[in-house]
C-alpha atoms as a PDB file:
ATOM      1  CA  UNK A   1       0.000   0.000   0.000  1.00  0.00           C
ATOM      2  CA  UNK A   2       1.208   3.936  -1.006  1.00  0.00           C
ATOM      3  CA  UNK A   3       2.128   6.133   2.533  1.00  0.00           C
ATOM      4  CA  UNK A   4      -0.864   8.060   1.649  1.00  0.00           C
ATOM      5  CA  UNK A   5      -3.487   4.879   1.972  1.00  0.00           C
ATOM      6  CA  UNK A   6      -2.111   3.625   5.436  1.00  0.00           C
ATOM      7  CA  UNK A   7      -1.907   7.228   7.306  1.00  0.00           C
ATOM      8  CA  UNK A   8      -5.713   7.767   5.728  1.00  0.00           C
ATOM      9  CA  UNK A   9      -6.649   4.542   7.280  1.00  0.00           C
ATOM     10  CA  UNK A  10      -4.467   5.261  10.883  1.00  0.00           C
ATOM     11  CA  UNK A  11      -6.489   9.079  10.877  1.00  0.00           C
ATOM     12  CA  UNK A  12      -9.760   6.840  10.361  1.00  0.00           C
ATOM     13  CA  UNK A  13      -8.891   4.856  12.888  1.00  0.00           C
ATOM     14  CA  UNK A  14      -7.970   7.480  15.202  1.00  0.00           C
ATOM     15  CA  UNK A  15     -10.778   9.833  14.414  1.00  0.00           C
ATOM     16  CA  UNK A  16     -13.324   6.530  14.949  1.00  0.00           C
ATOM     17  CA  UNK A  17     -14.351   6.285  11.801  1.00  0.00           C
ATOM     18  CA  UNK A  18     -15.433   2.600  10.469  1.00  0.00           C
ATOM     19  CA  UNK A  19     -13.182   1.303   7.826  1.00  0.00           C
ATOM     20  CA  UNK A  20     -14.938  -1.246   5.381  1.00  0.00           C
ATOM     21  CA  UNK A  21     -12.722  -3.697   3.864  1.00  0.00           C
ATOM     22  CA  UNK A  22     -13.561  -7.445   2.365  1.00  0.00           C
ATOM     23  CA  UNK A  23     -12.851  -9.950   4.902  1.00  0.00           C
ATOM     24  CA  UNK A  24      -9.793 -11.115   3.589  1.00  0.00           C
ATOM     25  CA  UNK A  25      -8.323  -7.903   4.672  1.00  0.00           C
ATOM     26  CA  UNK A  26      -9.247  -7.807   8.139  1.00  0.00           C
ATOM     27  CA  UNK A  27      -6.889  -8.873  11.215  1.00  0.00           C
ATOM     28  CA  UNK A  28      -7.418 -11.924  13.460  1.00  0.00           C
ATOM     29  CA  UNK A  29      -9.145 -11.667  16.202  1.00  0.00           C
ATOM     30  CA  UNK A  30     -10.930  -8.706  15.437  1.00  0.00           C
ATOM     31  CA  UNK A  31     -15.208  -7.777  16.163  1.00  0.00           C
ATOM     32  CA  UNK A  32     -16.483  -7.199  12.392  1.00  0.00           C
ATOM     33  CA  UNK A  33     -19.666  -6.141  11.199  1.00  0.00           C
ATOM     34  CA  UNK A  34     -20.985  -7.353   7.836  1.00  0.00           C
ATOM     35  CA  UNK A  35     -22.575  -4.800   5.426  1.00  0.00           C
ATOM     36  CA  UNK A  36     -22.389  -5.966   2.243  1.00  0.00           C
ATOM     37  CA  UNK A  37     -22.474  -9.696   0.473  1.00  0.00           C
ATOM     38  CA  UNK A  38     -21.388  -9.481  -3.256  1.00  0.00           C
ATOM     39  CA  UNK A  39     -22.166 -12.998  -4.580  1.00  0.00           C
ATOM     40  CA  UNK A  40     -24.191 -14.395  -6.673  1.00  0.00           C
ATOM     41  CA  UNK A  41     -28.439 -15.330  -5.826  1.00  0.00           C
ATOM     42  CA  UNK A  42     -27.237 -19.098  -4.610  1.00  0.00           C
ATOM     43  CA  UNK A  43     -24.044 -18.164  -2.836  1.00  0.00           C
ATOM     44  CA  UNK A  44     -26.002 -15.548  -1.082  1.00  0.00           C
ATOM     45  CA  UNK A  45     -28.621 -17.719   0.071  1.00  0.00           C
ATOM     46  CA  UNK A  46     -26.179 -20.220   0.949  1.00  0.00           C
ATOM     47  CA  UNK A  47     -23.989 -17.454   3.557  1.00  0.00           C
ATOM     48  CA  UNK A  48     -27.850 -16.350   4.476  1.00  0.00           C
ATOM     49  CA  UNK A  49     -28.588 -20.066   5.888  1.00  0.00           C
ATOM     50  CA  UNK A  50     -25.485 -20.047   7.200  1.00  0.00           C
ATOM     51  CA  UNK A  51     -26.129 -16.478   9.019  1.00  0.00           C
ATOM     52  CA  UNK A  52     -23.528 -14.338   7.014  1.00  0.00           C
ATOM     53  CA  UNK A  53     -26.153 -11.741   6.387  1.00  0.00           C
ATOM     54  CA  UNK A  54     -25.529  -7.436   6.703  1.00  0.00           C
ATOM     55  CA  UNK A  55     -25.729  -6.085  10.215  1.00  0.00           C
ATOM     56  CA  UNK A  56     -24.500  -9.404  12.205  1.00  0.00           C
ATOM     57  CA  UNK A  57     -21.257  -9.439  13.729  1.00  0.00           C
ATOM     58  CA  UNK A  58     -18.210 -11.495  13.118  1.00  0.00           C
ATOM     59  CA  UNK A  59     -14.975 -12.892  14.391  1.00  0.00           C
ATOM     60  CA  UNK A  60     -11.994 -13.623  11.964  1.00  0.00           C
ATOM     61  CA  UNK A  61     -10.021 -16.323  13.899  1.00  0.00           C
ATOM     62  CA  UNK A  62      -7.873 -18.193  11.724  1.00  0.00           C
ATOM     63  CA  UNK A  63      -6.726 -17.691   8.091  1.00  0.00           C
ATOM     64  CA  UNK A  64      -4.986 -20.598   6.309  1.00  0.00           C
ATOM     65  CA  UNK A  65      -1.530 -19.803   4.452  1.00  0.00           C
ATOM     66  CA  UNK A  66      -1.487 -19.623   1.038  1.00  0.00           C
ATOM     67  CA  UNK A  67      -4.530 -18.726   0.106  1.00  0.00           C
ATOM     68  CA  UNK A  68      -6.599 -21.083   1.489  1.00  0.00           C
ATOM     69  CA  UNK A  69      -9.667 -20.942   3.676  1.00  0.00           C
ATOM     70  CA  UNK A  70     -10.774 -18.524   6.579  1.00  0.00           C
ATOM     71  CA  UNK A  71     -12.403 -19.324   9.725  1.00  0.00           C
ATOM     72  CA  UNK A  72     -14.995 -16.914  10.880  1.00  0.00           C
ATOM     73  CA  UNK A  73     -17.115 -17.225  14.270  1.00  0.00           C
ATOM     74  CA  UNK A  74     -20.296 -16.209  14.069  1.00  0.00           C
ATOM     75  CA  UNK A  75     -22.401 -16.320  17.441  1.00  0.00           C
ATOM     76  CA  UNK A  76     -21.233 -19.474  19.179  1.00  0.00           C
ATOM     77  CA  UNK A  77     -21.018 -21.176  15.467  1.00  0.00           C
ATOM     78  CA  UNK A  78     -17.519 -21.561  13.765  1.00  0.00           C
ATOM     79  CA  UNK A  79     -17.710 -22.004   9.698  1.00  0.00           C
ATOM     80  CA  UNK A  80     -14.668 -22.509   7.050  1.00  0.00           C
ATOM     81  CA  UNK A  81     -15.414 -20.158   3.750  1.00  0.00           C
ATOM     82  CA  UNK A  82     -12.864 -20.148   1.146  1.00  0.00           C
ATOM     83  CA  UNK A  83     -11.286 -16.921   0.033  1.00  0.00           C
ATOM     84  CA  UNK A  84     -12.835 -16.410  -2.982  1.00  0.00           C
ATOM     85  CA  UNK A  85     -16.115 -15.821  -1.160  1.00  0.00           C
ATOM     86  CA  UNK A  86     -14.690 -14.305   1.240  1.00  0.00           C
ATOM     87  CA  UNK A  87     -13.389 -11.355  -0.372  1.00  0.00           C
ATOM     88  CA  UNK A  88     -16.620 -10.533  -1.685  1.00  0.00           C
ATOM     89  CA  UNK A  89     -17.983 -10.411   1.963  1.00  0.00           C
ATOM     90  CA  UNK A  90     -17.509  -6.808   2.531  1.00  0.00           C
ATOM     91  CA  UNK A  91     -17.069  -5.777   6.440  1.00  0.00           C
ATOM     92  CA  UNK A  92     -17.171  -2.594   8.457  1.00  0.00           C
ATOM     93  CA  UNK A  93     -13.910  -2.881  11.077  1.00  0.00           C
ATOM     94  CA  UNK A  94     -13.091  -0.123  14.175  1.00  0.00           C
ATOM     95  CA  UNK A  95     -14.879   0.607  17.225  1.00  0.00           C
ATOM     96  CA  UNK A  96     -18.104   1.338  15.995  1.00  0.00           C
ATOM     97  CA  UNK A  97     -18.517  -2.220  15.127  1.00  0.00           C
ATOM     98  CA  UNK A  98     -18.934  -3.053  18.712  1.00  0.00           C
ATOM     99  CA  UNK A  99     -22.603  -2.877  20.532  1.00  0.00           C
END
């Protein structure tokens, strides 16, 4: 990333404003909130059943190396997705996330 992009995103984060990123971007570990699924009508039903819908909150734990899947906690459920999905899974990260 340029200088300009990461102190933009450190004054976000500073200033409390929510950064939205696809959820390959995010850090382990951190409280997301989804608010946007960019799939197609069966994937989206399929991450709807699952309860990856806008508005709930997430948990990126683990990531895989090398581009493989991600594990994501949602409520007391843990679920693999792959990455492909994944980055179309667009999330809302900072303090505003939290309730």
């Amino acid at each position: 990333m340029s200088e300009t992009v990461i102190k933009n995103i450190q004054r976000n984060r500073l200033q409390g404003i929510p950064l939205k990123r696809c959820l390959t971007e995010c850090e382990k570990n951190e409280v997301l909130k989804v608010t946007k699924v960019m799939v197609g009508k069966k994937a989206r039903q399929r991450l709807a059943n699952l309860g990856i819908i806008p508005g709930v909150e997430i948990i990126k734990s683990r990531s895989a190396p090398l581009k493989g899947p991600l594990e994501i906690k949602i409520k007391s459920s843990s679920l693999i997705i792959g990455r492909g999905i994944a980055s179309k899974i667009f999330v809302k990260c900072g303090e505003e996330c939290i309730e």
